[in-house]
C-alpha atoms as a PDB file:
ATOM      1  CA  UNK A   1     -44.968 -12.936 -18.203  1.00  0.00           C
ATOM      2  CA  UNK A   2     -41.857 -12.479 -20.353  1.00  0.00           C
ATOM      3  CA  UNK A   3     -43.321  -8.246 -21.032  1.00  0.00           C
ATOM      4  CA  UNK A   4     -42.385  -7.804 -16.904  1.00  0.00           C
ATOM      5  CA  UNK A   5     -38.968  -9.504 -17.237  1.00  0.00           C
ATOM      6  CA  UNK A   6     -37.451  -6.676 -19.533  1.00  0.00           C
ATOM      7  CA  UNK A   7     -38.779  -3.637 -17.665  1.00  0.00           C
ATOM      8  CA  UNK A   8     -36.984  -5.486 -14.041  1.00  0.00           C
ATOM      9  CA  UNK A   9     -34.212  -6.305 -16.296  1.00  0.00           C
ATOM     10  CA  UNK A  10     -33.508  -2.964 -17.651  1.00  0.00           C
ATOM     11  CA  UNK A  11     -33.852  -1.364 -14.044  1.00  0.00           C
ATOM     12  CA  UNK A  12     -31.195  -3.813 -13.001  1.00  0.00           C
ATOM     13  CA  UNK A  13     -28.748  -3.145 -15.339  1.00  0.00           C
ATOM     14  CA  UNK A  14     -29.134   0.465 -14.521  1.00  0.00           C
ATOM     15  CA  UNK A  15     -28.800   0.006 -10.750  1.00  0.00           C
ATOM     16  CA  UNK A  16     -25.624  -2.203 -11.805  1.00  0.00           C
ATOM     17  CA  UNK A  17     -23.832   0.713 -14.133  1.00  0.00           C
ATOM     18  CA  UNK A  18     -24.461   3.485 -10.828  1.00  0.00           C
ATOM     19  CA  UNK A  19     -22.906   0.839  -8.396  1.00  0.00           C
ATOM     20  CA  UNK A  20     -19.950   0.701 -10.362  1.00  0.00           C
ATOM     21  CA  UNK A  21     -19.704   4.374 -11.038  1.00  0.00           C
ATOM     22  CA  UNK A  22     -20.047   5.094  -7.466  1.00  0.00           C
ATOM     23  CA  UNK A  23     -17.591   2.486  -6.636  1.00  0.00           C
ATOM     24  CA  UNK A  24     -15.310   3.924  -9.284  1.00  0.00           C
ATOM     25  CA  UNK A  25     -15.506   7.201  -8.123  1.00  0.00           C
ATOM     26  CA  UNK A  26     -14.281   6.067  -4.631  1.00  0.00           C
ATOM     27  CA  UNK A  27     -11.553   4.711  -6.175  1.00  0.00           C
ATOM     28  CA  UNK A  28     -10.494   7.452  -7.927  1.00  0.00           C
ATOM     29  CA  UNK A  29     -10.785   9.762  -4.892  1.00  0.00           C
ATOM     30  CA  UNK A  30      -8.895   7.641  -2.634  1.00  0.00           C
ATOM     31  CA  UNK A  31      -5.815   6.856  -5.308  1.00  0.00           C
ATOM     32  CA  UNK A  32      -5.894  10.810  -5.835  1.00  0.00           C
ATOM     33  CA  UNK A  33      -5.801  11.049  -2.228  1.00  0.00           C
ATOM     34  CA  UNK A  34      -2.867   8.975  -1.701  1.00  0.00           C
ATOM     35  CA  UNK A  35      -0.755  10.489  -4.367  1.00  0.00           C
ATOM     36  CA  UNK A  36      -1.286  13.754  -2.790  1.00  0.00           C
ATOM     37  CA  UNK A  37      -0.150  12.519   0.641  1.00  0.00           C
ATOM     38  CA  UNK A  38       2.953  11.313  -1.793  1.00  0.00           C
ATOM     39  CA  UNK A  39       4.008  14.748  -3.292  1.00  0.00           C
ATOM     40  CA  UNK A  40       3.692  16.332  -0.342  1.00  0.00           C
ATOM     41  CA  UNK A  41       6.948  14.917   1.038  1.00  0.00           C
ATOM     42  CA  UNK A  42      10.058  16.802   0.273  1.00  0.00           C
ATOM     43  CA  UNK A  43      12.013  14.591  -2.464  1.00  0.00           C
ATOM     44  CA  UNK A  44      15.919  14.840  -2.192  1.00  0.00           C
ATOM     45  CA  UNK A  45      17.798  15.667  -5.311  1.00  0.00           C
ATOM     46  CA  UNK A  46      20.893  14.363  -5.960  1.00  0.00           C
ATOM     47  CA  UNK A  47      24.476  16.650  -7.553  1.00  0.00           C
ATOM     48  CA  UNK A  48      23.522  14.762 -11.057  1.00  0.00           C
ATOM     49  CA  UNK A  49      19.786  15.938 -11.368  1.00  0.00           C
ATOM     50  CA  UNK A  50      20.714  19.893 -11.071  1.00  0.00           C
ATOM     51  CA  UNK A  51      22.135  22.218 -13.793  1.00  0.00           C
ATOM     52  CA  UNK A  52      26.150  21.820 -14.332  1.00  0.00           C
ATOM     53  CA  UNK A  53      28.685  23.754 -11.873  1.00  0.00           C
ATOM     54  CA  UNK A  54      30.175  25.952 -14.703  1.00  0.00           C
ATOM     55  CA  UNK A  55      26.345  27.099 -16.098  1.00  0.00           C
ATOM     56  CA  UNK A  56      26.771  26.017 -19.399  1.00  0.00           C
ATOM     57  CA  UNK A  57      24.509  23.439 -21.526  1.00  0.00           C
ATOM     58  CA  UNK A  58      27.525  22.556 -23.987  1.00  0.00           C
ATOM     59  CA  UNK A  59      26.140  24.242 -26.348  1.00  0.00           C
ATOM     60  CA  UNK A  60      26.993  27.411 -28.444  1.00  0.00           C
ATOM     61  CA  UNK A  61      30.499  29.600 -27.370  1.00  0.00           C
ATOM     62  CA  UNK A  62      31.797  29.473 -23.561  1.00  0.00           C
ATOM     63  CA  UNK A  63      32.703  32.803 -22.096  1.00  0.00           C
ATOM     64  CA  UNK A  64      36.444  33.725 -21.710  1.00  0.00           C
ATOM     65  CA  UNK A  65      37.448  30.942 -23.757  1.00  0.00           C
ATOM     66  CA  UNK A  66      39.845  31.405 -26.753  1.00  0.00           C
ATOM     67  CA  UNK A  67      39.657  27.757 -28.179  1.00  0.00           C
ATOM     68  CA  UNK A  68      39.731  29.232 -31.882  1.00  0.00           C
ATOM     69  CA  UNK A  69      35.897  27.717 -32.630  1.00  0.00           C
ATOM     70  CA  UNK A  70      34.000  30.878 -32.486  1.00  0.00           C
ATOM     71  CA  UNK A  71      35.785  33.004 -34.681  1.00  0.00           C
ATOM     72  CA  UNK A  72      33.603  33.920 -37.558  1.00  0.00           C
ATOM     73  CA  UNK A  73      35.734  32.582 -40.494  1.00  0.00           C
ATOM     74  CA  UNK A  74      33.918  35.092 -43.540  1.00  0.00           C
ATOM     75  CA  UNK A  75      36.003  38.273 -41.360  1.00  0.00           C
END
């Protein structure tokens, strides 16, 4: 009797691992489908998120500016 318990055993476990990658899968599909539904939605940005007013990064020389710090000094 105990040669017929492995062979049901094994089929179980099997049958087990597909229900759970089937359930999985649902999962998945419906968190992907909600998050979709999310982005969707226009998002509203506020003045601090967008690039400064003046276009510069602070970085490097400003334009028009005669501050005396990008003069090469080896002239």
């Amino acid at each position: 009797m105990p040669l017929i318990a492995w062979p049901i055993l094994w089929i179980l476990a099997m049958l087990a691992l597909i229900v759970a990658t089937i359930v999985a899968g649902a999962r998945e599909k419906k968190t992907r489908v909600k998050a979709a539904s999310q982005s969707m939605q226009p998002m509203q940005m506020g003045q601090e998120v967008g690039a400064p007013v003046d276009g510069g990064d602070g970085f490097g020389d400003s334009f028009g500016t005669t501050d005396g710090f990008g003069d090469d000094p080896f002239k």
